[in-house]
N, C-alpha and C. Protein backbone atom coordinates (compact mmCIF):
# COMPACT_ATOMS: atom_id res chain seq x y z
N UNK A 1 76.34 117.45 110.66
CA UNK A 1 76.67 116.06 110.37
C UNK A 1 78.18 115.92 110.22
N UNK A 2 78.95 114.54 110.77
CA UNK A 2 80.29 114.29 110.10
C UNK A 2 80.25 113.01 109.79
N UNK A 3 81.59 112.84 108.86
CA UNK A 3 81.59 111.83 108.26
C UNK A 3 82.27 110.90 109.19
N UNK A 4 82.32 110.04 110.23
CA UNK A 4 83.54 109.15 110.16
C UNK A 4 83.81 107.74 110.13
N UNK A 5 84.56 107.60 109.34
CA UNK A 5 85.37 106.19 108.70
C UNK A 5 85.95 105.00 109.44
N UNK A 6 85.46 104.31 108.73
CA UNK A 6 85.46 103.06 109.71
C UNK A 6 86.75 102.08 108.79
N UNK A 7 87.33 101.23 109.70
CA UNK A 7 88.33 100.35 109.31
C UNK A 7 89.83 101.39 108.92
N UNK A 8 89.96 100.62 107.24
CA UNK A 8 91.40 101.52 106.46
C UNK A 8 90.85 102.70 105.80
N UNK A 9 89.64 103.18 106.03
CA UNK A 9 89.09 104.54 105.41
C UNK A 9 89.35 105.93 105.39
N UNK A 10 89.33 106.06 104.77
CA UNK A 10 89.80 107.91 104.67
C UNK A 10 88.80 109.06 104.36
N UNK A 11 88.35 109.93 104.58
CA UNK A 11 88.06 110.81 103.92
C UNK A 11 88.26 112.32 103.55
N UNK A 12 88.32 112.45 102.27
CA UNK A 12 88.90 113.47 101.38
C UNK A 12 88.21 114.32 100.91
N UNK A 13 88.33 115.78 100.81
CA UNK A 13 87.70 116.74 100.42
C UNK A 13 88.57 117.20 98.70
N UNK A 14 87.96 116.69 98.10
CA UNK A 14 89.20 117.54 97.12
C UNK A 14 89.22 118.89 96.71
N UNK A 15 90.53 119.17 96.07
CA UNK A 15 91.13 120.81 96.34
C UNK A 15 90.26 120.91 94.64
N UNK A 16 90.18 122.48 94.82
CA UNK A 16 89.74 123.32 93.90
C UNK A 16 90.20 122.91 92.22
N UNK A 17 89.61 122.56 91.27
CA UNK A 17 90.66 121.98 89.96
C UNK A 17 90.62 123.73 89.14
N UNK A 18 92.03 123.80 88.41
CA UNK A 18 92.66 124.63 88.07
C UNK A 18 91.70 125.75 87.01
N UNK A 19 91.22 127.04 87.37
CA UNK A 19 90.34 127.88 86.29
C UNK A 19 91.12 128.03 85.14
N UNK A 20 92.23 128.27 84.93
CA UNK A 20 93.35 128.56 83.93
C UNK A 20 94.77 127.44 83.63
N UNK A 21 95.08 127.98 82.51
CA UNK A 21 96.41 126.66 82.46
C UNK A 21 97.62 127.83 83.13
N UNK A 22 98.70 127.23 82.96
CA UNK A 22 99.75 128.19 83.46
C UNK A 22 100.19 129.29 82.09
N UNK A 23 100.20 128.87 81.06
CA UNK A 23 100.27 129.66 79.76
C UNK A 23 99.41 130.85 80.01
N UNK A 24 97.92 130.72 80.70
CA UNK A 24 96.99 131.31 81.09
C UNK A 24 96.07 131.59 80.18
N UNK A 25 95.48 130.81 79.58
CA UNK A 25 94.30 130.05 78.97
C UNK A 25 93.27 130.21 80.29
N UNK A 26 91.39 130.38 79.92
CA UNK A 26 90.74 129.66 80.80
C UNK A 26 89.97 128.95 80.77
N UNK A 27 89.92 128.06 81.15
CA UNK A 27 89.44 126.46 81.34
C UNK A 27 88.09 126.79 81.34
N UNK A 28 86.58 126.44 80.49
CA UNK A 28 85.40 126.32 80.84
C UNK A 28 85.17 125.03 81.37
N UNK A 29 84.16 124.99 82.31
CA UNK A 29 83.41 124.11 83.37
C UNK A 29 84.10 122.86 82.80
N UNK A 30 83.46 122.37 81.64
CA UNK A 30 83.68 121.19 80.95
C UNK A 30 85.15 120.44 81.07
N UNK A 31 85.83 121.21 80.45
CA UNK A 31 86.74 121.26 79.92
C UNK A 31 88.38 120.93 81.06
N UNK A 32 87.45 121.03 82.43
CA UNK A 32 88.39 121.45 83.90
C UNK A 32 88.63 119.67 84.09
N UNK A 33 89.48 119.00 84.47
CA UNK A 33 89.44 118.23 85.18
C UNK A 33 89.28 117.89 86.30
N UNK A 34 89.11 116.95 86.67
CA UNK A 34 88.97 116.83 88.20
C UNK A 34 90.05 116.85 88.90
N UNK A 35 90.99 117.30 89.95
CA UNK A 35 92.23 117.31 90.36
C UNK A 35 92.09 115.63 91.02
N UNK A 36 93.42 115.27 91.05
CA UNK A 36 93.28 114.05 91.92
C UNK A 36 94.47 114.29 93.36
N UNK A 37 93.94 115.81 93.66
CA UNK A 37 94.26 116.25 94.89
C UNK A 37 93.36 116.27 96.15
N UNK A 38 93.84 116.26 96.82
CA UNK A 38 92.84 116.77 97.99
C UNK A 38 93.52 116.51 99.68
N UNK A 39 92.36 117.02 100.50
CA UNK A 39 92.73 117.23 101.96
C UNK A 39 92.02 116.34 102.18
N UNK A 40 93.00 115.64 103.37
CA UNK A 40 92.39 114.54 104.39
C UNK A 40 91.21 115.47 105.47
N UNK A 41 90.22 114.64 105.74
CA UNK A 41 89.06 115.54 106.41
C UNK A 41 89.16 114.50 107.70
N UNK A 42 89.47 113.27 107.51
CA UNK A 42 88.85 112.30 109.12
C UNK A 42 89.78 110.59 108.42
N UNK A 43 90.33 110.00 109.23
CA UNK A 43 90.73 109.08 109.02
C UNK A 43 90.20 108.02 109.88
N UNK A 44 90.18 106.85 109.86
CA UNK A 44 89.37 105.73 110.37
C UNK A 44 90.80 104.92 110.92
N UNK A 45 89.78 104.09 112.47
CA UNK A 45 90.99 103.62 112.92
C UNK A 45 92.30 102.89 112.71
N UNK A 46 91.99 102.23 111.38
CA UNK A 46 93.17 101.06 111.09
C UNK A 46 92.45 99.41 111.68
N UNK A 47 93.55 98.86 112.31
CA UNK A 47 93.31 97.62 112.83
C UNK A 47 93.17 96.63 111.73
N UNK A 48 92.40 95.83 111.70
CA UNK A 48 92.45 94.24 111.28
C UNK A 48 91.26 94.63 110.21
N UNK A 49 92.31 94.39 108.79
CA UNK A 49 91.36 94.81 107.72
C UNK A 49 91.71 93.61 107.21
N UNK A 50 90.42 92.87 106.60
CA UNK A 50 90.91 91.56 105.42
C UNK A 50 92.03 90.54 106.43
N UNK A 51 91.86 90.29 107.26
CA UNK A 51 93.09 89.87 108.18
C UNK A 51 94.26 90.31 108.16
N UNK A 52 94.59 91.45 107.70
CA UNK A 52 95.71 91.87 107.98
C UNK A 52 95.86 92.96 108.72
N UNK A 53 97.04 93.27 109.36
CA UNK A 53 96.97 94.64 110.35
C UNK A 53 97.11 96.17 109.26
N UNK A 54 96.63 96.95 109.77
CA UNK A 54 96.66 97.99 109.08
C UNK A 54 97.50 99.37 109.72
N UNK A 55 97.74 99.96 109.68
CA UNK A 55 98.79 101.20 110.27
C UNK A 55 98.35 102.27 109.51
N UNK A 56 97.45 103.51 110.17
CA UNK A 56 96.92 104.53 108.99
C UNK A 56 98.48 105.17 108.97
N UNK A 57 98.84 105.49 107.82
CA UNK A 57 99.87 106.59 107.49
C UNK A 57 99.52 107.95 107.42
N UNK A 58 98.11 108.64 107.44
CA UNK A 58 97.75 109.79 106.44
C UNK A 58 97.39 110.12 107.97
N UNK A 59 96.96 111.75 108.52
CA UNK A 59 96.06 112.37 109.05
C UNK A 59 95.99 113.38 108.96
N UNK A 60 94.76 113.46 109.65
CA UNK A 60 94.05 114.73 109.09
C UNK A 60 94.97 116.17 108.72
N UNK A 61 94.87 116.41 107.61
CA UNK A 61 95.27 117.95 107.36
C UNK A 61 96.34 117.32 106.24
N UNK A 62 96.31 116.31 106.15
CA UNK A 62 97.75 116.09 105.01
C UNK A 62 97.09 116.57 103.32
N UNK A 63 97.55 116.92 102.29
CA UNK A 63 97.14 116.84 101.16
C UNK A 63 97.83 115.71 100.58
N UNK A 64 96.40 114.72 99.72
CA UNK A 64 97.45 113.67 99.19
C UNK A 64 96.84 113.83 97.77
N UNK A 65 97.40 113.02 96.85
CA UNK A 65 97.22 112.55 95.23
C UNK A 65 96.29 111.06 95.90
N UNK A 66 95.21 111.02 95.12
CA UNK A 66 94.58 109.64 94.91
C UNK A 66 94.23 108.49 94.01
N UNK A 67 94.07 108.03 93.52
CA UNK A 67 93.66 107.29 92.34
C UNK A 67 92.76 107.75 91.87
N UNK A 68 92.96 107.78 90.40
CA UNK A 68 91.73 108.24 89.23
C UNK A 68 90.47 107.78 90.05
N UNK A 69 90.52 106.71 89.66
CA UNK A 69 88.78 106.45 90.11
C UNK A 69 88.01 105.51 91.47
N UNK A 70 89.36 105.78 92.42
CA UNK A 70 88.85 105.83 93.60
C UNK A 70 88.01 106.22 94.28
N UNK A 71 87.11 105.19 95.19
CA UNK A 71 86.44 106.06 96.41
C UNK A 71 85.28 106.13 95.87
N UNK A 72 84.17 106.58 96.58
CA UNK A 72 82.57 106.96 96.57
C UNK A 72 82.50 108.64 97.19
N UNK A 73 81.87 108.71 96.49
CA UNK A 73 81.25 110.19 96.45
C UNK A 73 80.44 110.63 96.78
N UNK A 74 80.42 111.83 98.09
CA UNK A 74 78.95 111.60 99.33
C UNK A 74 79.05 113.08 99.17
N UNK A 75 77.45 113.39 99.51
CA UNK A 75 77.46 114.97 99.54
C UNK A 75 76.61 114.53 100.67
N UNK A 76 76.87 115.94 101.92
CA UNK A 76 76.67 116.28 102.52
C UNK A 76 75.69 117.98 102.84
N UNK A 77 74.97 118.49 102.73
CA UNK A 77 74.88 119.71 102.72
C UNK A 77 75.35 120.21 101.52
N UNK A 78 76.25 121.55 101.54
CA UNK A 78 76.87 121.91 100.66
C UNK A 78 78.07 121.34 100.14
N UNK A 79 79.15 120.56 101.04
CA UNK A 79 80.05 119.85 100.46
C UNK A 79 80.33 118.65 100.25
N UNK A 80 80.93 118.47 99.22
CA UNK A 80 81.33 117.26 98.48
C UNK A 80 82.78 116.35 99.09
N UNK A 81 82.60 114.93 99.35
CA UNK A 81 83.15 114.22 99.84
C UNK A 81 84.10 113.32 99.63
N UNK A 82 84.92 112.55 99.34
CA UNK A 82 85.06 110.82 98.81
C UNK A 82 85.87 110.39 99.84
N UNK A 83 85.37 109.25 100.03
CA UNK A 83 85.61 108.19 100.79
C UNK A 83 86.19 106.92 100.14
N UNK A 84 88.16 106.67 100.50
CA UNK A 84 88.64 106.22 99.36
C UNK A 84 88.89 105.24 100.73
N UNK A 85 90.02 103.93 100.49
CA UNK A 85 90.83 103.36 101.37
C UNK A 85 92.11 103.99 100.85
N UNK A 86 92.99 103.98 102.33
CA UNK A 86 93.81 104.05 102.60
C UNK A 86 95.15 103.34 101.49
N UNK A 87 94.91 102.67 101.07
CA UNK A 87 95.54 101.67 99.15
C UNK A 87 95.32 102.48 98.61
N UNK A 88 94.50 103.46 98.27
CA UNK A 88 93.94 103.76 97.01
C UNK A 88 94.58 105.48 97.05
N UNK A 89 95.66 105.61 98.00
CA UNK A 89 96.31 106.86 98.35
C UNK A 89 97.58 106.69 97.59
N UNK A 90 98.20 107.36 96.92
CA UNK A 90 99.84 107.18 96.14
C UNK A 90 100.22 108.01 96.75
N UNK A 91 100.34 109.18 97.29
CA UNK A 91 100.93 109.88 97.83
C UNK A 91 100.99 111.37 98.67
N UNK A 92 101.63 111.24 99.87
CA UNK A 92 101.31 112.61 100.52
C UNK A 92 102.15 113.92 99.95
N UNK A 93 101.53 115.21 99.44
CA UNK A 93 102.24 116.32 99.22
C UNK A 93 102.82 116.77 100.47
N UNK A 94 104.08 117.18 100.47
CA UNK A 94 104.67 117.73 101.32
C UNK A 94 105.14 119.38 100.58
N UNK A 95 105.12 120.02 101.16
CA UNK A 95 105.05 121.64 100.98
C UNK A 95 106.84 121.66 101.43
């Protein structure tokens, strides 16, 4: 199966959230947050969203930061998904 996104859509795999702090403490299950990182997996065409034009900025392979509580959350098989818009992205990591 794949996912792909329609309109200003994105979808994101998010990255692994941290077992330890950097002090090096380790984090039980609970206690882990959710990162609000992750990899772009499939981006959707753009075009005429809400009447306005859209221009995707993101593709595939970028890591971006997303909004707290952005997006819907799809499982697939074994992995886990979210499907945010393209707004709801603050920013691409650059390495």
């Amino acid at each position: 199966m794949k996912l792909v996104p329609l309109g200003d859509k994105v979808v994101l795999k998010q990255l692994e959230a941290e077992e330890t702090t950097k002090s090096g403490i380790v984090l039980p299950g609970q206690a882990k947050e959710k990162p609000q990182q992750a990899e772009v997996i499939a981006v959707g065409p753009g075009g005429i969203v809400d009447g306005k034009e859209v221009t995707m900025q993101v593709k595939v392979g970028d890591k971006v930061i997303y909004s707290k509580y952005a997006g819907t959350e799809v499982k697939l098989g074994e992995d886990e998904y979210i499907v945010v818009k393209q707004n709801d992205i603050v920013a691409i990591v650059e390495d």
